[in-house]
Each structure stands twice: as C-alpha cells, then as structure tokens.
C-alpha atoms as a PDB file:
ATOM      1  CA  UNK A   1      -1.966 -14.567 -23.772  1.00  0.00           C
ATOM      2  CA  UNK A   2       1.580 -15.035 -24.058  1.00  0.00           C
ATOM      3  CA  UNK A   3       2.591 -11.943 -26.402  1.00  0.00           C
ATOM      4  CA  UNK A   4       0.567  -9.876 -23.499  1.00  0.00           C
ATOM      5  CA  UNK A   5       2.232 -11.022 -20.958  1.00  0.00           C
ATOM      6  CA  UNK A   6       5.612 -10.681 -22.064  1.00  0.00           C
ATOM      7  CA  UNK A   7       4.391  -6.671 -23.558  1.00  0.00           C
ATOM      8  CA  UNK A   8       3.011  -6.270 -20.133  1.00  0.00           C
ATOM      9  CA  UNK A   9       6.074  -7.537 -18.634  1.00  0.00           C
ATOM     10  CA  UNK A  10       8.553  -5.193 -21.133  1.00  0.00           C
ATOM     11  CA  UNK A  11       6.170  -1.970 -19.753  1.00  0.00           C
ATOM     12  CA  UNK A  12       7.224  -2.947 -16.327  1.00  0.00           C
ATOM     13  CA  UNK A  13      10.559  -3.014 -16.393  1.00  0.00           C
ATOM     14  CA  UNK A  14      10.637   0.739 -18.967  1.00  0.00           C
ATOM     15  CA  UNK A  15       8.410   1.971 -15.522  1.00  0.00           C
ATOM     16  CA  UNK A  16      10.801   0.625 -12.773  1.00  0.00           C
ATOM     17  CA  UNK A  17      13.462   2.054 -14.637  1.00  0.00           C
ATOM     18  CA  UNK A  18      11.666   5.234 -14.576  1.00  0.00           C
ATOM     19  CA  UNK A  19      11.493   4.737 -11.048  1.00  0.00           C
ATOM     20  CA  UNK A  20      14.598   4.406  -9.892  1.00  0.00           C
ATOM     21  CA  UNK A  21      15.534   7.413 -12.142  1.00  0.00           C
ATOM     22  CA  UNK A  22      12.188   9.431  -9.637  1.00  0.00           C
ATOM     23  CA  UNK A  23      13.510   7.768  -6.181  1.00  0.00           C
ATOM     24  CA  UNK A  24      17.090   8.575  -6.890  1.00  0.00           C
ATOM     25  CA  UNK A  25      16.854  12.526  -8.064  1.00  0.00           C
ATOM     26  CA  UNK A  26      13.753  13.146  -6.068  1.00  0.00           C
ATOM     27  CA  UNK A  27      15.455  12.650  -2.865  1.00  0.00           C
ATOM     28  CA  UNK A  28      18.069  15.316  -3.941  1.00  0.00           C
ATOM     29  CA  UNK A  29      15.474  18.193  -3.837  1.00  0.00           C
ATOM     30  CA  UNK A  30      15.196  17.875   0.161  1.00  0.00           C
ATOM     31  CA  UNK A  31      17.267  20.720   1.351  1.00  0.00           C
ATOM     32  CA  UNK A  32      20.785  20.139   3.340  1.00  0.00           C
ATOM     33  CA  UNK A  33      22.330  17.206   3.533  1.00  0.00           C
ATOM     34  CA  UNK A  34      22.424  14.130   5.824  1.00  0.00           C
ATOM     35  CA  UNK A  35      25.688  14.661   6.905  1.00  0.00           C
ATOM     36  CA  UNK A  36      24.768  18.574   8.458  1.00  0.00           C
ATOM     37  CA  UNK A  37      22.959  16.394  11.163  1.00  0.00           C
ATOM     38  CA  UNK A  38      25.170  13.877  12.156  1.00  0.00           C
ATOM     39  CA  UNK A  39      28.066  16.155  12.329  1.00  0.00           C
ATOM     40  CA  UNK A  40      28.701  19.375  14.493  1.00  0.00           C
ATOM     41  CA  UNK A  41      29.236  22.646  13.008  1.00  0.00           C
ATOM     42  CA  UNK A  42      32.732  23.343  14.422  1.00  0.00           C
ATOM     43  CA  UNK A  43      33.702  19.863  12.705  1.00  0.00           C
ATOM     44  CA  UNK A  44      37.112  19.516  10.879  1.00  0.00           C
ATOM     45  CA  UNK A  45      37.138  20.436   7.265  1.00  0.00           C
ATOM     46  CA  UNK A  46      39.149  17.547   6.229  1.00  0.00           C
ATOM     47  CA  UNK A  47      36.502  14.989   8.196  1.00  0.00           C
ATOM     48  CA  UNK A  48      33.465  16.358   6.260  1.00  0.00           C
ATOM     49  CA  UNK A  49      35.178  15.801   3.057  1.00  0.00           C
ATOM     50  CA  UNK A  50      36.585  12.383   4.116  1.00  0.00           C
ATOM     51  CA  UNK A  51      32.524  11.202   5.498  1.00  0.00           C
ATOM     52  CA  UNK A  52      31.457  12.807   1.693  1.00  0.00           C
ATOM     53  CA  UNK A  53      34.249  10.400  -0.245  1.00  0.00           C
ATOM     54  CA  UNK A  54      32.948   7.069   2.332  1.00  0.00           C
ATOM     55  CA  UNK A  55      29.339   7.863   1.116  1.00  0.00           C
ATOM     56  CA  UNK A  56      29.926   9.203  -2.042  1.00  0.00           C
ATOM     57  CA  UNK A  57      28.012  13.173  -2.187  1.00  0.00           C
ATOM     58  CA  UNK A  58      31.300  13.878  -3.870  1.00  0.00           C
ATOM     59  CA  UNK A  59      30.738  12.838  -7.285  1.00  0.00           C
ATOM     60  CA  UNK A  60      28.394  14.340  -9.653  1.00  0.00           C
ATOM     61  CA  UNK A  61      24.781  12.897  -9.556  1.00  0.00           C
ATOM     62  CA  UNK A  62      24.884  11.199 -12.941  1.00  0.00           C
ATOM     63  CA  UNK A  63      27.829   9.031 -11.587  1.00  0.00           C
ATOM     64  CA  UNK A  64      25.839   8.288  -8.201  1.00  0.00           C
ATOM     65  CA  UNK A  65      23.366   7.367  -9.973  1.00  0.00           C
ATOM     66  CA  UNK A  66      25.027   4.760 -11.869  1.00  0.00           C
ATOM     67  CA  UNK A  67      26.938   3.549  -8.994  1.00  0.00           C
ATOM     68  CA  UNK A  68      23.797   3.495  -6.731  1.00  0.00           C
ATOM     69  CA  UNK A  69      21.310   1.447  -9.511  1.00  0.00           C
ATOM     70  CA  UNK A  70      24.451  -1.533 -10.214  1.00  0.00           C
ATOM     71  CA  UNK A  71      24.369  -1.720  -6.353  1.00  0.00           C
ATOM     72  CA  UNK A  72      20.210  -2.045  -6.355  1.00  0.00           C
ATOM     73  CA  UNK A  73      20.803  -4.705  -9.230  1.00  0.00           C
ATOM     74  CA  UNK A  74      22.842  -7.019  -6.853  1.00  0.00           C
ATOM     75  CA  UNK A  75      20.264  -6.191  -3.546  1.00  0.00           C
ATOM     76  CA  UNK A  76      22.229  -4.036  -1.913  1.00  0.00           C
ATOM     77  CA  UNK A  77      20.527  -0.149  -1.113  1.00  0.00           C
ATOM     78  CA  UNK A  78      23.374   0.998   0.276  1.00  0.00           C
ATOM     79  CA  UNK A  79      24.345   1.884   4.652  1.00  0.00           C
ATOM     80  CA  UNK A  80      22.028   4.093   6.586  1.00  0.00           C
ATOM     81  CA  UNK A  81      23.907   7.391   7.116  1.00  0.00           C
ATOM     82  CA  UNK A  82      22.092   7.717  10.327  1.00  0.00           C
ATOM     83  CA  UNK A  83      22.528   4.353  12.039  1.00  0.00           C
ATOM     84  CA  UNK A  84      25.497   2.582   9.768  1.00  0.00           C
ATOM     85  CA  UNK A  85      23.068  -0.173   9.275  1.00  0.00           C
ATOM     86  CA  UNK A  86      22.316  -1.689   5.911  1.00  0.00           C
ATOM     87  CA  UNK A  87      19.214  -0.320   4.681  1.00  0.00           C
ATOM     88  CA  UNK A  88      18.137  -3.840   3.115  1.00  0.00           C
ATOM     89  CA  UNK A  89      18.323  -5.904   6.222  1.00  0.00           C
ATOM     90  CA  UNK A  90      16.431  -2.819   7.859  1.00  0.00           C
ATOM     91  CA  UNK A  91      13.812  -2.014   5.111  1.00  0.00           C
ATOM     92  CA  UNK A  92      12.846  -6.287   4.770  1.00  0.00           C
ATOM     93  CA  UNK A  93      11.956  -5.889   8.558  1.00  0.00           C
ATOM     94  CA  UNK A  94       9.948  -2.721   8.901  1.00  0.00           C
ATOM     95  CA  UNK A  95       8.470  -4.343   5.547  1.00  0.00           C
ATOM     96  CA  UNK A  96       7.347  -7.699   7.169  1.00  0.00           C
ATOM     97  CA  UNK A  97       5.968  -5.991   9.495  1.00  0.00           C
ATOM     98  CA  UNK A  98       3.989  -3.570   7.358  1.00  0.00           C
ATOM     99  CA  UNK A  99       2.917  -6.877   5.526  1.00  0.00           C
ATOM    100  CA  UNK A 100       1.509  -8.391   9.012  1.00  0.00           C
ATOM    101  CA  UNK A 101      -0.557  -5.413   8.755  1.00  0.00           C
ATOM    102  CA  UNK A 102      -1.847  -4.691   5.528  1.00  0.00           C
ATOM    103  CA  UNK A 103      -2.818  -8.025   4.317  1.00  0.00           C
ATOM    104  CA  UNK A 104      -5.524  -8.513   7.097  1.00  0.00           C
ATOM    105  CA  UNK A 105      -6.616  -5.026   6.575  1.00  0.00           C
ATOM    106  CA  UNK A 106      -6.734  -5.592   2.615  1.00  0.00           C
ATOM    107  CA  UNK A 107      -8.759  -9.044   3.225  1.00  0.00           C
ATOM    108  CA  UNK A 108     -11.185  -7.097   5.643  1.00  0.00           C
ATOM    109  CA  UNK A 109     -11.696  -3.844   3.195  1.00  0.00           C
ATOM    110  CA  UNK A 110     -11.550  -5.666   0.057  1.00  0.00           C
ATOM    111  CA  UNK A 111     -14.402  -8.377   1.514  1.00  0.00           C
ATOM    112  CA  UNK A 112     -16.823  -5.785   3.315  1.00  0.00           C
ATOM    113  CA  UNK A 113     -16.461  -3.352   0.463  1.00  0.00           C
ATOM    114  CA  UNK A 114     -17.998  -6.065  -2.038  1.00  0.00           C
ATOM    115  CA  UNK A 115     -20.136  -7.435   0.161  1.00  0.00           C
ATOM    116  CA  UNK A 116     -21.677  -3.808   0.566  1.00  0.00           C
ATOM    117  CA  UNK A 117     -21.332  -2.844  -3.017  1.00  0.00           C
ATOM    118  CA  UNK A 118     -23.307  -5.737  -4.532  1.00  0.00           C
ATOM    119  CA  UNK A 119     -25.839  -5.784  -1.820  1.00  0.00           C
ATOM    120  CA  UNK A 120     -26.599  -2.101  -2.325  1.00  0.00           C
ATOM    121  CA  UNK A 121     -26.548  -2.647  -6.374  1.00  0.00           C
ATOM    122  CA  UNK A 122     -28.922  -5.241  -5.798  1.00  0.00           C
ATOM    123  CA  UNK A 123     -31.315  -3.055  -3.463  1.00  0.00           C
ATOM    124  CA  UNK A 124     -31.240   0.167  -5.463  1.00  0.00           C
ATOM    125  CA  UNK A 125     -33.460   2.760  -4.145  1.00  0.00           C
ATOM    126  CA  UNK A 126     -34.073   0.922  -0.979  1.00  0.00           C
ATOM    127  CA  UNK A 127     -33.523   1.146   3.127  1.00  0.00           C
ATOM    128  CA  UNK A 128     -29.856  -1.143   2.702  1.00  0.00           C
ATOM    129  CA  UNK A 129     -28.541   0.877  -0.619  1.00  0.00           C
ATOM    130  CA  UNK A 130     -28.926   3.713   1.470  1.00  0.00           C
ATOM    131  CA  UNK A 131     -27.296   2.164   4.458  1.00  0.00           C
ATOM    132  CA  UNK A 132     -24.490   0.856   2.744  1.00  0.00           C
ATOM    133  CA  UNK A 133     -23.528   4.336   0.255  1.00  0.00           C
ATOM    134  CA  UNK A 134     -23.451   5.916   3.858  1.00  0.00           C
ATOM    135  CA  UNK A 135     -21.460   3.601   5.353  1.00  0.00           C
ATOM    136  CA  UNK A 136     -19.017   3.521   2.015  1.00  0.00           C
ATOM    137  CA  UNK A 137     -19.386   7.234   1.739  1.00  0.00           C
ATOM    138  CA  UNK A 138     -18.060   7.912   5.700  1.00  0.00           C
ATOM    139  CA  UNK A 139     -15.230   5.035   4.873  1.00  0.00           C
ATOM    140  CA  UNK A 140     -13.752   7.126   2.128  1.00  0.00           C
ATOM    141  CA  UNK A 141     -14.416  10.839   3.613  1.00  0.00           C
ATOM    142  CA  UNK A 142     -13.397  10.027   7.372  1.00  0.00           C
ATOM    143  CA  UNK A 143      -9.754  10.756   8.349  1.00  0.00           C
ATOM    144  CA  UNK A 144      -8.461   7.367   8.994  1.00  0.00           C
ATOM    145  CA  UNK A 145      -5.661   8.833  11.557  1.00  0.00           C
ATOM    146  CA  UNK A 146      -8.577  10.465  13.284  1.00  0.00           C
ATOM    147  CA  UNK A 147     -10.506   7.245  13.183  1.00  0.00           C
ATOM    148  CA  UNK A 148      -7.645   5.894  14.605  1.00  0.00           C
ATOM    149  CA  UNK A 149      -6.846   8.252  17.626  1.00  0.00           C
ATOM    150  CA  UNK A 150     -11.044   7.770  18.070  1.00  0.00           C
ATOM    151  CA  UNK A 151     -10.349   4.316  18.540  1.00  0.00           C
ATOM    152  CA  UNK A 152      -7.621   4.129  20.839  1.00  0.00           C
ATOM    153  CA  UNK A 153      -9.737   7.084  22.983  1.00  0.00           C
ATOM    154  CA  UNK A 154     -12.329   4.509  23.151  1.00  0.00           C
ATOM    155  CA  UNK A 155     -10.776   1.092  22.997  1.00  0.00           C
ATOM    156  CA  UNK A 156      -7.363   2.000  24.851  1.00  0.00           C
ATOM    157  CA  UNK A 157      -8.288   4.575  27.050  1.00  0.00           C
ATOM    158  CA  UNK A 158     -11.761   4.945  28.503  1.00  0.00           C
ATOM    159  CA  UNK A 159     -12.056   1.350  28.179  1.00  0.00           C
ATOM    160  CA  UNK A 160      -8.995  -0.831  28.200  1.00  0.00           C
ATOM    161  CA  UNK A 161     -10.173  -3.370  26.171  1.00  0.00           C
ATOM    162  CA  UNK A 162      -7.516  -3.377  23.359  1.00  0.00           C
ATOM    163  CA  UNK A 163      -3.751  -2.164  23.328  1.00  0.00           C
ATOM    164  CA  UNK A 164      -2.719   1.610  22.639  1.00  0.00           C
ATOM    165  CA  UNK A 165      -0.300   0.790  19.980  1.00  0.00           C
ATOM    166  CA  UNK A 166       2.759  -1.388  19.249  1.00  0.00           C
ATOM    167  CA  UNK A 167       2.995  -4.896  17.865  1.00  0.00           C
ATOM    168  CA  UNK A 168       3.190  -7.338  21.280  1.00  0.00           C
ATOM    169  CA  UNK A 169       5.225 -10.169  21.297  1.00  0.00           C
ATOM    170  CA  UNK A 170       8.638  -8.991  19.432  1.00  0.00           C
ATOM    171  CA  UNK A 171       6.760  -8.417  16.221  1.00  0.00           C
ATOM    172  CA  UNK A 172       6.141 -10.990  13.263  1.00  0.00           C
ATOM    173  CA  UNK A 173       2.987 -13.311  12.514  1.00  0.00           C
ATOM    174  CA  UNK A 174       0.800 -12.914  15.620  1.00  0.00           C
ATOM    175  CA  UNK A 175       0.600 -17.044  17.312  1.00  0.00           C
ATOM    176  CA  UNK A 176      -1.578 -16.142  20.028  1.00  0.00           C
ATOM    177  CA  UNK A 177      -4.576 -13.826  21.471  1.00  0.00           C
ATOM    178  CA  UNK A 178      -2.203 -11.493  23.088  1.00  0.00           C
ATOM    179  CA  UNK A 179      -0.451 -11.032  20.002  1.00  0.00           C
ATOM    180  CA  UNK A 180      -3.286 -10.644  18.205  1.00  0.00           C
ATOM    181  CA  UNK A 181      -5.153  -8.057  19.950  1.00  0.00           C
ATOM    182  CA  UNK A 182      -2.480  -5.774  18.691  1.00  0.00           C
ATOM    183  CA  UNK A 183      -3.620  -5.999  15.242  1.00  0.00           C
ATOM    184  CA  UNK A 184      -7.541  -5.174  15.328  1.00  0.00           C
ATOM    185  CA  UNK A 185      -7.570  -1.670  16.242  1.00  0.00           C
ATOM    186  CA  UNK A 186      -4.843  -0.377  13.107  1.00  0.00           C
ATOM    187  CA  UNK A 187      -6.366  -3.274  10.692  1.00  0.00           C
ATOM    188  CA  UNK A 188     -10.244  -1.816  11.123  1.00  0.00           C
ATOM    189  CA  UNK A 189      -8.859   1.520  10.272  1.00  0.00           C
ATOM    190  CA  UNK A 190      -6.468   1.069   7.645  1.00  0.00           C
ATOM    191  CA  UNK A 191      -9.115  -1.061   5.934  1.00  0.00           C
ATOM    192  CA  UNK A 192     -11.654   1.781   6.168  1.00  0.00           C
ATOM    193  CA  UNK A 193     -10.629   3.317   2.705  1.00  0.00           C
ATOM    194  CA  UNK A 194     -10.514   0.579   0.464  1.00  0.00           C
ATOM    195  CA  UNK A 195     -13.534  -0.898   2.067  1.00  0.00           C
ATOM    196  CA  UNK A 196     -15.380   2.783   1.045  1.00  0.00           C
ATOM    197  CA  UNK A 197     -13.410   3.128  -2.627  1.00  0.00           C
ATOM    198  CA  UNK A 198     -14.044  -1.129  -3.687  1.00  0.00           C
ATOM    199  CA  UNK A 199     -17.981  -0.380  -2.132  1.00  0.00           C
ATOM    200  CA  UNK A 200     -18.569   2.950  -4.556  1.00  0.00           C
ATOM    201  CA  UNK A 201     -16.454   1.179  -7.176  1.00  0.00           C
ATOM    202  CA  UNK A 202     -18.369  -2.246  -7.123  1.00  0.00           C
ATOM    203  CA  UNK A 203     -22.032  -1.119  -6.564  1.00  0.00           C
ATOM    204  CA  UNK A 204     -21.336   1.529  -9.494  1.00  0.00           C
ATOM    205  CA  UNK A 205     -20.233  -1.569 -11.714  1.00  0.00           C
ATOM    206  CA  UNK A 206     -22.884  -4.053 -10.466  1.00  0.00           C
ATOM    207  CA  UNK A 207     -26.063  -1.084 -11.469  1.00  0.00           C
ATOM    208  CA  UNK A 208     -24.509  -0.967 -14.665  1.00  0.00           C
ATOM    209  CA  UNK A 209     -24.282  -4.796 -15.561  1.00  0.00           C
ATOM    210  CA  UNK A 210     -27.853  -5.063 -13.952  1.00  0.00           C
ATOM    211  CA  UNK A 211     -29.158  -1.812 -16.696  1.00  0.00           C
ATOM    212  CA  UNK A 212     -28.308  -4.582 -19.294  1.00  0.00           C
ATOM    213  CA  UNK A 213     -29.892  -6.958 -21.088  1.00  0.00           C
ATOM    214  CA  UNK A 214     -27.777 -10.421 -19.956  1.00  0.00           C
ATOM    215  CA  UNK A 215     -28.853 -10.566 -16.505  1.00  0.00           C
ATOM    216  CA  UNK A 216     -32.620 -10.430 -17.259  1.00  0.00           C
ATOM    217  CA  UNK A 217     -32.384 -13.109 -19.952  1.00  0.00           C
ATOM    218  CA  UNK A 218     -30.518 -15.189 -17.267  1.00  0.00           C
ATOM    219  CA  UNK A 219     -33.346 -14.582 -15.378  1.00  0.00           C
ATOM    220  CA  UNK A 220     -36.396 -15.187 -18.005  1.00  0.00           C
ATOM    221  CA  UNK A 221     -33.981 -18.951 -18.504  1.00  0.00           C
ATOM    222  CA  UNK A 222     -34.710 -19.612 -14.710  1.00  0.00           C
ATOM    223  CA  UNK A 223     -31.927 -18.966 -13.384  1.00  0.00           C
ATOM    224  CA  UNK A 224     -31.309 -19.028  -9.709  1.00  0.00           C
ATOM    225  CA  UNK A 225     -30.569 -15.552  -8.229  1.00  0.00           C
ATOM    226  CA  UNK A 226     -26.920 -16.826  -6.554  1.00  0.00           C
ATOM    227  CA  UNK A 227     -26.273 -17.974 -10.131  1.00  0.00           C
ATOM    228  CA  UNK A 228     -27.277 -14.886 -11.633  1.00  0.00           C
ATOM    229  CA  UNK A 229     -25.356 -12.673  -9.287  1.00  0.00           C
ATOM    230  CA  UNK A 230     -22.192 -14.909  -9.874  1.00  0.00           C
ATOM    231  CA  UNK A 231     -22.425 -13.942 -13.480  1.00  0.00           C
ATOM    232  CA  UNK A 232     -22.840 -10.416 -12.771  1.00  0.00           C
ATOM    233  CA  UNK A 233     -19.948 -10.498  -9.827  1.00  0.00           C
ATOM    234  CA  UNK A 234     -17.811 -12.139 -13.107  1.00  0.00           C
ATOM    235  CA  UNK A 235     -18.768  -9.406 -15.207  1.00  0.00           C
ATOM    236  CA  UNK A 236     -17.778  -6.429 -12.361  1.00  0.00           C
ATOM    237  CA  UNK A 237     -14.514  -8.234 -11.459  1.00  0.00           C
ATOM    238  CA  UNK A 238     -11.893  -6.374 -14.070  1.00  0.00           C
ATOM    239  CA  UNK A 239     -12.732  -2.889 -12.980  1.00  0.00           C
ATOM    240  CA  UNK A 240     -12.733  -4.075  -9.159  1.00  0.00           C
ATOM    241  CA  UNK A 241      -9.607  -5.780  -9.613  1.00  0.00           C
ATOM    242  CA  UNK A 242      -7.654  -2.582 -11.024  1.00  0.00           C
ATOM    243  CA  UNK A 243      -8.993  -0.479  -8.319  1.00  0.00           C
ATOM    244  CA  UNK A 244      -7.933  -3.628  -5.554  1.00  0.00           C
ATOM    245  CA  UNK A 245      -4.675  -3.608  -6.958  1.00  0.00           C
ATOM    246  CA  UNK A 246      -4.201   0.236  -6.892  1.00  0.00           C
ATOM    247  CA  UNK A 247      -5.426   0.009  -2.776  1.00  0.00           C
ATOM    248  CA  UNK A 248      -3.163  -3.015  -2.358  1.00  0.00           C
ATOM    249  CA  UNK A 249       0.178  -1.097  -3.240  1.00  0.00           C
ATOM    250  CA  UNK A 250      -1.362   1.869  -1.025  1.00  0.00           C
ATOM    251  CA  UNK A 251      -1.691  -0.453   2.040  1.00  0.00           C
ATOM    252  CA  UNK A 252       1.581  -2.035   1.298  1.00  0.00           C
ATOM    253  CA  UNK A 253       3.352   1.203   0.759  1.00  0.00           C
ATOM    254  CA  UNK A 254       2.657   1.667   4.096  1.00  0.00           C
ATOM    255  CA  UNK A 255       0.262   4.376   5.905  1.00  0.00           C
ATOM    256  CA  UNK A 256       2.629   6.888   7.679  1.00  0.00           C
ATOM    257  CA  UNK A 257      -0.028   8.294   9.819  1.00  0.00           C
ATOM    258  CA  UNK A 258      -1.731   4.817  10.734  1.00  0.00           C
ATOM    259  CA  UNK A 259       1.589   3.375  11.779  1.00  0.00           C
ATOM    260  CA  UNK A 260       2.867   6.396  13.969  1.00  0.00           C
ATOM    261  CA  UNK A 261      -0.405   6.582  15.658  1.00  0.00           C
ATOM    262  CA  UNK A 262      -0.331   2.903  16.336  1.00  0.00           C
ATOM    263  CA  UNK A 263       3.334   3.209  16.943  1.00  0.00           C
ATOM    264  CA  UNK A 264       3.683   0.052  14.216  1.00  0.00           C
ATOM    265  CA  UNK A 265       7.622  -0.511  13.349  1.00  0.00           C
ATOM    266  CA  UNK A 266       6.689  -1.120   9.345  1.00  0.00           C
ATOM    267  CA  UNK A 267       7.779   0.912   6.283  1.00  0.00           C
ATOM    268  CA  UNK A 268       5.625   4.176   6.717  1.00  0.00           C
ATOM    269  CA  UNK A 269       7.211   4.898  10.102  1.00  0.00           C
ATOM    270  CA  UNK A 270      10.299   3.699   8.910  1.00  0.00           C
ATOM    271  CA  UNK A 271       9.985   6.135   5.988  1.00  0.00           C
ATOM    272  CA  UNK A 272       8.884   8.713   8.506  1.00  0.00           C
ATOM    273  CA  UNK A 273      11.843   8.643  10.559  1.00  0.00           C
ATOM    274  CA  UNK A 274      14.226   8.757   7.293  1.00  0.00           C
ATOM    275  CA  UNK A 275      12.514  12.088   6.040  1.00  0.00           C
ATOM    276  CA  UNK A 276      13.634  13.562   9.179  1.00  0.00           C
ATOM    277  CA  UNK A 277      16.424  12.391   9.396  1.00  0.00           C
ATOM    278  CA  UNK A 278      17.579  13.411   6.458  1.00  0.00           C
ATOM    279  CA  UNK A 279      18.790   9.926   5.581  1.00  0.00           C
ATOM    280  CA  UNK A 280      19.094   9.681   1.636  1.00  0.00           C
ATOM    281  CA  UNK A 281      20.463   5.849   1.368  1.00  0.00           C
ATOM    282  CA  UNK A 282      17.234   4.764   3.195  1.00  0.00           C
ATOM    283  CA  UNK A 283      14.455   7.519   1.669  1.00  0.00           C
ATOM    284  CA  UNK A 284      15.538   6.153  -1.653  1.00  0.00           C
ATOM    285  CA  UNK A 285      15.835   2.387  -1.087  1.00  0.00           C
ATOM    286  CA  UNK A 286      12.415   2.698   0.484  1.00  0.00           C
ATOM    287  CA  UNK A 287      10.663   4.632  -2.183  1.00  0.00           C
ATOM    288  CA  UNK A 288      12.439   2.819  -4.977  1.00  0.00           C
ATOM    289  CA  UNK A 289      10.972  -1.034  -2.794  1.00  0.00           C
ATOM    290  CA  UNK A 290       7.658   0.733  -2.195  1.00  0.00           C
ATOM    291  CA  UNK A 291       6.875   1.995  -5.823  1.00  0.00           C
ATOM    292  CA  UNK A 292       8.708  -1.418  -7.687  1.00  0.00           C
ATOM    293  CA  UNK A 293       5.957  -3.654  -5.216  1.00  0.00           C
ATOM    294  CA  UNK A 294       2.847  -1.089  -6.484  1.00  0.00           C
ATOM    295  CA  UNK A 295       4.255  -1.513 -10.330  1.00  0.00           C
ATOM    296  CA  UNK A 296       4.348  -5.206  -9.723  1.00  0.00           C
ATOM    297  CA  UNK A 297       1.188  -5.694  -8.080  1.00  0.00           C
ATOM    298  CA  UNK A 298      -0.877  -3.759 -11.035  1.00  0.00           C
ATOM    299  CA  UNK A 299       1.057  -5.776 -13.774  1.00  0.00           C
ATOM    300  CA  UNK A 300      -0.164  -9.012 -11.940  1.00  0.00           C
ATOM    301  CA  UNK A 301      -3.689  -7.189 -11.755  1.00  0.00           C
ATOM    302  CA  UNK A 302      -3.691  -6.493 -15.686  1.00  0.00           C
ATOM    303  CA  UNK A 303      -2.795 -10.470 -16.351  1.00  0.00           C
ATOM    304  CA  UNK A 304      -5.410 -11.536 -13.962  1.00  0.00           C
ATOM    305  CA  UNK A 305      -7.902  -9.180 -15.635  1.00  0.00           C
ATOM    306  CA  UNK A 306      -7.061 -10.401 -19.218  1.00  0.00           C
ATOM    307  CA  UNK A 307      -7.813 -14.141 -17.311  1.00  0.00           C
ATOM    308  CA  UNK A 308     -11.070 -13.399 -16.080  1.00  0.00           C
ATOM    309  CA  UNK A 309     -11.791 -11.132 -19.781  1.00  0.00           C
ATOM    310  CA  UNK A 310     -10.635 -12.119 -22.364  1.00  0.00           C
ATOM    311  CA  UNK A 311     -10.816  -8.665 -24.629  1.00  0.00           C
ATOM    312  CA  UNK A 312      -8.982  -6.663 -22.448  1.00  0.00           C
ATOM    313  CA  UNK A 313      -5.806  -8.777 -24.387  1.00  0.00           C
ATOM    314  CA  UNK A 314      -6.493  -6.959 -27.559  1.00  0.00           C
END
C-alpha cells in the first residue's frame, strides 16, 4: 500500500508540474494584453514600458515562467493587474465561497444519484427503473443554467418564496434561515449533473454485479437483502468513486454559468470576470488552484479505491 501511494503521489506532482507549464502558456494565447485595457491609447510611451518592467511582459516567456512558478512555490500568484490586489488573498475568498456551495450540492447529487441508481438496478424492467433512468437521464441532458433561470422564474419571481441570487449575510458558512435560503435554489441545480452521471454510473455497475454469480449465492446462504445489497454497494464503490471524484473537482472548479446566474462571488465568476478583463496574474493563479485541487482530489480517489479493493494496487 505504501509503494502505491508514494508512485501515486510521484504521478501527481510530474501532472501539477505539467500544469503549471498549461496555466502559464495557455493564458498567453488570449489576444492583447492586460495592460491595452487599463491604459488609454494616447498614453506615454515611456509609461507603457515602465507598467511592462513593474509586471514583468518584458522578459521572454521562458524567464516568466521561471520567475512566476518560484513565486507559486512560496504562495504567492502574483498582483491583479486590474485591481492591484493580490490574487491569493482574492482567489482563497471567491474559493470559500465556491466551497459553501459545492459541498452541499456534491452531498445532495452524490446521495440522490445512488440512492436512484441502486434502486433502479434493483427494479430492472420495472415502473421505478423507469422512473429513476428518466429522472437521471433529464439530470444529465437539462441545461443546468436554464434550470437555473427556471428556478428563479418560479421561486424568485412569480412566487417570492426564495432569493434571486447572491449569498445573504456577507457571505461565509450560512448560521441562520435567512442565510440559508440563499443556498437551495444554486445547490439543487448545480447538483443536477452529478446526481444524473453517479445515477447512470451506479445503476450500470449495480446490473452488472447483480448478472453475477456472488450475489445469488449470498442469497441461497440466507442472507438478508440489506446485507446483500451492502455487498453489492462494496463491490460498485471503485468505479463510483472515480466518477465522484471527477464531479467533485467539476463542482469545485467552480460552475461559471451557475454562479453568474445566481450572482455567487466564488471562483467561476471570479474566473469570469478575469477572462474579460484580460487579467493574466489572476486567469493563471486560478486555473493553476482549480486544476492542482481536481489532480489532488482524484489521487485521494485512487488511494481510497485501492482501500476499499485491494487489486486495483497491482
């Protein structure tokens, strides 16, 4: 268990590697550059140059590159071009908020989706497999900004039962009712799509442990039917774990659309406003902190799946 780990752990830090290499020369493509926007076109020659020397577009991209990852190393993602802020103190607070919202939404999707899943395995062919591959089926293929805007139409608008968007309170960990009300109209529709992908995912996992011949001997041994469907649930877990983990780093990544339709200050709308902005310190401290969280979420995915099976370590 040890010698995978510490391979699994080696892979990881070859990928974020690669990633910083993808975050740093990817955000290079986007045409112009930040400082066309902050600065007027009639502005002094000698200012431009003296803004590009402060931020450092003057030296060739190899050397930003190295100057940019030894400042990652020590925490720091450099000064927002835009706003003069640092981008780390900025990016940890659009990402606690994202947090506040993808966890429940992960806890909601991730429980609904096996609940339906194994209840639909278990009634193949009949009314509730039906009900729930529908139900699964609309999660995945429905818009979820569209579901969104639908909700606020409803909830918001024609009856004012729930708030339009923002966070209530100042933002952090919701402590009361009023804060809290915030949260369930973005939470049931960011948690649409995992619920739909961990439903197909599971019930396509459970049919095919239930096609074996294990779960009828643990039957024909008299077996209760919650023990045998803990067995089976044990059996489905590793493939429903990596495609958790995968929907875990989507969530946390942040959902642009969901969190400018719901007007939610995390790291999608924080991204949002970067990208149009033109504001390279914070489009690649924010891709380079979004893709290192999905790279470390799926390695510990791949040591809780060697836990739970024990051949996926050789």
């Amino acid at each position: 268990m040890a010698q995978f780990i510490v391979l699994r752990l080696m892979h990881t830090i070859l990928i974020l590697f690669g990633v910083s290499i993808v975050a740093f020369g990817l955000i290079h493509l986007i045409p112009g550059n930040p400082l066309d926007i902050l600065l007027p076109p009639e502005a002094p020659k000698e200012v431009v140059e003296r803004l590009k020397v402060e931020f450092g577009f003057d030296k060739p991209l190899y050397l930003q590159y190295v100057a940019w990852l030894g400042r990652v190393v020590h925490g720091n993602l450099g000064t927002s071009v835009f706003t003069g802020l640092q981008v780390t103190s900025e990016l940890l607070s659009a990402l606690g908020n994202t947090f506040v919202l993808a966890i429940p939404a992960a806890v909601l999707g991730f429980s609904l989706g096996t609940a339906f899943g194994t209840l639909a395995a278990f009634n193949h062919g009949r009314v509730l497999d039906k009900v729930f591959s529908i139900v699964a089926i609309l999660g995945l293929s429905m818009p979820h900004y569209w579901l969104g805007i639908a909700l606020v139409i409803v909830f918001a608008v024609l009856n004012p039962l729930l708030p339009a968007a923002g966070m209530g309170g100042g933002g952090g960990i919701p402590t009361s009712w009023d804060d809290l009300r915030y949260l369930i109209l973005p939470v049931i529709t960011l948690s649409m799509i995992p619920m739909g992908v961990i439903g197909r995912i599971v019930r396509s996992t459970v049919l095919e442990i239930l096609s074996q011949e294990f779960p009828t001997a643990l039957r024909a041994k008299g077996l209760r039917k919650r023990r045998v469907v803990l067995h089976v649930l044990k059996n489905a877990a590793p493939p429903a774990l990596a495609v958790m983990g995968l929907q875990l780093g989507f969530l946390l990544g942040g959902s642009i659309l969901i969190e400018t339709v719901f007007n939610w200050p995390g790291s999608g709308q924080f991204m949002n406003l970067a990208i149009f902005r033109r504001d390279i310190p914070v489009l690649q401290g924010t891709v380079l902190v979004l893709a290192s969280f999905f790279v470390v979420i799926n390695l510990l995915v791949d040591v809780l799946q060697a836990v739970i099976d024990p051949r996926i370590r050789r």
